[in-house]
N, C-alpha and C. Protein backbone atom coordinates (compact mmCIF):
# COMPACT_ATOMS: atom_id res chain seq x y z
N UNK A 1 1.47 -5.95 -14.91
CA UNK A 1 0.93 -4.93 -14.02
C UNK A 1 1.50 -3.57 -14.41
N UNK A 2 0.29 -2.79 -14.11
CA UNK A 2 0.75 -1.48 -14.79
C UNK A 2 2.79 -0.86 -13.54
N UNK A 3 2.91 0.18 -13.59
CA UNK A 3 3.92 0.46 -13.02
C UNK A 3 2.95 1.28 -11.82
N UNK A 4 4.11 1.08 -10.74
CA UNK A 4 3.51 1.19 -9.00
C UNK A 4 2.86 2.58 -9.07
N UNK A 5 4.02 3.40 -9.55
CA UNK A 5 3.71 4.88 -10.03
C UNK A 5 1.86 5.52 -10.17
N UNK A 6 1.94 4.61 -10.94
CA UNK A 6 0.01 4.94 -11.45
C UNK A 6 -0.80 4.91 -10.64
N UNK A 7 -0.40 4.20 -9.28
CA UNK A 7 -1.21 3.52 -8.02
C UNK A 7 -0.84 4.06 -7.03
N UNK A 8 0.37 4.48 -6.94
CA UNK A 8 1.06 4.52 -5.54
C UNK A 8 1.29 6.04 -5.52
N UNK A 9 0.83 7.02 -4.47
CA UNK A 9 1.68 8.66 -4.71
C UNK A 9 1.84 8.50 -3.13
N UNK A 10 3.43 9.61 -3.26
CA UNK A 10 3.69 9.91 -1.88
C UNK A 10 3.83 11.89 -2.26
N UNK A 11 3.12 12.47 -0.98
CA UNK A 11 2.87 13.98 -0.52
C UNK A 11 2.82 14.15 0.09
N UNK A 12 4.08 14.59 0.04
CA UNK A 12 4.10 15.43 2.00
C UNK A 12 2.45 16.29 3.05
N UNK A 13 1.89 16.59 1.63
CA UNK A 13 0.80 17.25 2.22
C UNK A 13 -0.61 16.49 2.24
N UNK A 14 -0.31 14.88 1.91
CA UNK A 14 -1.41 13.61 2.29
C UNK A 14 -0.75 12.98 3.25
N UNK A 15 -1.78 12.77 4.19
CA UNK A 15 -1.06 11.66 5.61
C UNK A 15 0.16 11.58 5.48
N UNK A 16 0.81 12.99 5.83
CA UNK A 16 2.18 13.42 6.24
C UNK A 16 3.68 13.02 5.46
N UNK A 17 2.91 12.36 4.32
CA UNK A 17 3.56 11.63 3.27
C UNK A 17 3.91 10.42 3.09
N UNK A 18 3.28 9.93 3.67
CA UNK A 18 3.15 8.05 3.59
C UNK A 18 2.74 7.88 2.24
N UNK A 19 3.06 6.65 1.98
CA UNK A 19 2.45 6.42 0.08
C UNK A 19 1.06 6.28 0.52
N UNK A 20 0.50 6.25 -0.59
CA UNK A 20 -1.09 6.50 -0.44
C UNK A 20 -1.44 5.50 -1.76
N UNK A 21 -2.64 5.56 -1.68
CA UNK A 21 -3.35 4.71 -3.55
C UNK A 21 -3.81 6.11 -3.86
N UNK A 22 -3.23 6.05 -5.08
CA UNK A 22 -3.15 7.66 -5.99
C UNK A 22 -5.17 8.23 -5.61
N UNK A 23 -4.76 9.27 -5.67
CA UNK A 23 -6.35 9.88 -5.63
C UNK A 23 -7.13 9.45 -4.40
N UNK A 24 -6.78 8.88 -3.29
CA UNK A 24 -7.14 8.81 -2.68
C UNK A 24 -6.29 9.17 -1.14
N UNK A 25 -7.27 8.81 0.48
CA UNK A 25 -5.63 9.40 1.53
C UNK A 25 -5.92 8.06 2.36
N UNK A 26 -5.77 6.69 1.39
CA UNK A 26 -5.56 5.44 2.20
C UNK A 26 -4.29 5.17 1.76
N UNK A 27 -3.82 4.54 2.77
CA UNK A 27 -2.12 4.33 2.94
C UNK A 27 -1.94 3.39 2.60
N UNK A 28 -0.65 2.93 2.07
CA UNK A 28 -0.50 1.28 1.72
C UNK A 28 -0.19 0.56 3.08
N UNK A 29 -0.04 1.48 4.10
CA UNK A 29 -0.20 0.28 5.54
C UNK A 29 -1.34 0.33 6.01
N UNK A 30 -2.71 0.86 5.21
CA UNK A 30 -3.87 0.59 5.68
C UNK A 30 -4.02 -0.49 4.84
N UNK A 31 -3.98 -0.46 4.03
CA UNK A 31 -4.53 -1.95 3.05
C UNK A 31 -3.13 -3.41 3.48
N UNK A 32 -2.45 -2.81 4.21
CA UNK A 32 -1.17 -4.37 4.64
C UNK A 32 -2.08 -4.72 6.15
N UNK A 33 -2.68 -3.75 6.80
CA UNK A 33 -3.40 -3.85 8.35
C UNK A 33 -4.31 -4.76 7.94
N UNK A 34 -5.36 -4.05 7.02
CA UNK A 34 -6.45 -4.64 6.74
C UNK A 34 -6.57 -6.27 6.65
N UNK A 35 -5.34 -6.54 5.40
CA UNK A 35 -4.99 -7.96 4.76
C UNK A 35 -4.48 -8.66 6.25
N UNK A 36 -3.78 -8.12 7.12
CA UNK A 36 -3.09 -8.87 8.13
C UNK A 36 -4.58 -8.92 9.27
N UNK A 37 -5.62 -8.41 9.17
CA UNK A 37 -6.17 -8.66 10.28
C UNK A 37 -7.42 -9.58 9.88
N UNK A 38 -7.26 -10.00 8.70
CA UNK A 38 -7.77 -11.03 8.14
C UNK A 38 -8.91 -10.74 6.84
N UNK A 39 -9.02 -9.06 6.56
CA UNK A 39 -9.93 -8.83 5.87
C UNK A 39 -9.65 -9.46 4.00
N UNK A 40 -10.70 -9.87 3.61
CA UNK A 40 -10.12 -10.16 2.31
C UNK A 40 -10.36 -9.06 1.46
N UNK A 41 -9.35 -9.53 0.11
CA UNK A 41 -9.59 -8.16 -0.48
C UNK A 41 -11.07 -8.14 -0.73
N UNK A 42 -12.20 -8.77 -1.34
CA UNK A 42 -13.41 -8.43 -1.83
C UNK A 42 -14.22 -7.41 -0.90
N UNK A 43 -13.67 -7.98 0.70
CA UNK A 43 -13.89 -6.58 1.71
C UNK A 43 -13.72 -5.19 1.57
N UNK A 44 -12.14 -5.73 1.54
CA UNK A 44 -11.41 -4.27 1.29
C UNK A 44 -12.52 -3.29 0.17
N UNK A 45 -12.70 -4.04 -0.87
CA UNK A 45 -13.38 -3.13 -1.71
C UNK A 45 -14.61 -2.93 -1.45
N UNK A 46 -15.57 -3.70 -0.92
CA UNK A 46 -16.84 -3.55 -0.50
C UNK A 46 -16.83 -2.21 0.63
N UNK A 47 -15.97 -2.03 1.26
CA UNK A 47 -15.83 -1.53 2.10
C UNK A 47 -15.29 0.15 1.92
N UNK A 48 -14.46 0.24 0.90
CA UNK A 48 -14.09 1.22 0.42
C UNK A 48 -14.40 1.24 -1.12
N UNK A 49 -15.43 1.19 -1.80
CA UNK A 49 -15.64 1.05 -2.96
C UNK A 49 -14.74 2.11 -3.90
N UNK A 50 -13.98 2.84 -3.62
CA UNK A 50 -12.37 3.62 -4.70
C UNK A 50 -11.29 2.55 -4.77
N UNK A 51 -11.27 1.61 -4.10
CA UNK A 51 -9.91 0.52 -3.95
C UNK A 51 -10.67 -0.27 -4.93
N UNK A 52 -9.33 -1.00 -5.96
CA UNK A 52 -9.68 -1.95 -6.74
C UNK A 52 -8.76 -2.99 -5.98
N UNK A 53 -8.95 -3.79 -7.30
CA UNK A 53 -8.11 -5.27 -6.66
C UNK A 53 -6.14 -4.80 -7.04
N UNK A 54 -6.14 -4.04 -8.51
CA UNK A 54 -5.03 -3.57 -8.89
C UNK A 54 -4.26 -2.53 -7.37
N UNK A 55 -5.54 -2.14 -7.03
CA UNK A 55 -4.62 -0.71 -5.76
C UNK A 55 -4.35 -1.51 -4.87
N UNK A 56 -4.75 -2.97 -4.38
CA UNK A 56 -4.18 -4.03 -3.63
C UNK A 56 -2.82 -4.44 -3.21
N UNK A 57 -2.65 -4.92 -4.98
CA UNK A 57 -1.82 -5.74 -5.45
C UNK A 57 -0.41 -4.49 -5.72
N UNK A 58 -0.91 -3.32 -6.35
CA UNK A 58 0.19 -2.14 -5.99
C UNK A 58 0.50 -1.82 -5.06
N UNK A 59 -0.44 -2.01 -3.56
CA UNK A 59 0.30 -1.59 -2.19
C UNK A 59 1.17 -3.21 -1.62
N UNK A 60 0.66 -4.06 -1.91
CA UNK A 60 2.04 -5.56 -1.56
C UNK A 60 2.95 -5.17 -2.64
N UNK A 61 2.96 -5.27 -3.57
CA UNK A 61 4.25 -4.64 -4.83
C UNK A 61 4.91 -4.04 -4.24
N UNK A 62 4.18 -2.97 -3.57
CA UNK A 62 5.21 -1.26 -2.94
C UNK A 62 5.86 -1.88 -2.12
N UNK A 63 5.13 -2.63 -1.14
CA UNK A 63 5.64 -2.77 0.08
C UNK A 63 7.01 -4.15 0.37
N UNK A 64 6.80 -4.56 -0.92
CA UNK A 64 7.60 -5.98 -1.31
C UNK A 64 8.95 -5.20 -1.52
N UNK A 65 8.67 -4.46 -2.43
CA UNK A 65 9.86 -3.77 -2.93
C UNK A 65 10.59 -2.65 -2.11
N UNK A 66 10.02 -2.37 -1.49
CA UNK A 66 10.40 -1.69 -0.07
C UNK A 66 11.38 -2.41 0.52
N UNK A 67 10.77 -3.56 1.11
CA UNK A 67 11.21 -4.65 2.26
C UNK A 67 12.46 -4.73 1.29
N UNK A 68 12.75 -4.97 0.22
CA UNK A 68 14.30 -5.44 -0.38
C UNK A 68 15.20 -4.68 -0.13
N UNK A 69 14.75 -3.86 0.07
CA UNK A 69 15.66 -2.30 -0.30
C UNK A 69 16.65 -2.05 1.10
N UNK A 70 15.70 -2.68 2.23
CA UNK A 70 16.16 -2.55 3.25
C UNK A 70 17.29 -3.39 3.59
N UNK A 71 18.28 -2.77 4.47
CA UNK A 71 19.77 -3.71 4.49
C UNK A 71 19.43 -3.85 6.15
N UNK A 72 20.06 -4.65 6.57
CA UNK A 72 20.06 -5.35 7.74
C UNK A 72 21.03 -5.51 7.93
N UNK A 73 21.72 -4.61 9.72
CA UNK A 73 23.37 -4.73 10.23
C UNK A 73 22.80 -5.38 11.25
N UNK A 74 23.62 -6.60 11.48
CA UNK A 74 23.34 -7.48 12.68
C UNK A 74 24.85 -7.18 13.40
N UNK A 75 24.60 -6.91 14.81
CA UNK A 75 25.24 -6.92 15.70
C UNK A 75 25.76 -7.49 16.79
N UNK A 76 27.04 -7.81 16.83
CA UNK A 76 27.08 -8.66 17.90
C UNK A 76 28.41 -9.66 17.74
């Protein structure tokens, strides 16, 4: 897979700077909503014909690699 970079931009001056799929102002938590509310990807794209299957698979990548990053203090 190409690198997230190619797929993924964050700008302060697109949807307030949420990552986005490059060239476009869909968010990678619009395409995690979508997948979680049961849409499949062939939707996704039918639906937004600029999304490929790659700008998919780069917003779970992003968002995978995100989730690691995050540390967790449990309290108590």
């Amino acid at each position: 897979m190409k690198t997230l970079n190619e797929f993924i931009s964050i700008n302060p001056e697109i949807r307030f700077g949420k990552p986005c799929i490059r060239g476009t102002r869909i968010t990678v938590a619009d395409i995690l909503g979508w997948l979680a509310s049961g849409m499949s990807m062939e939707e996704i794209q039918s639906d937004f014909p600029e999304i490929r299957k790659e700008h998919i698979l780069a917003a779970l990548a992003f968002s995978a690699k995100r989730e690691q990053s995050i540390k967790t203090v449990v309290y108590g």
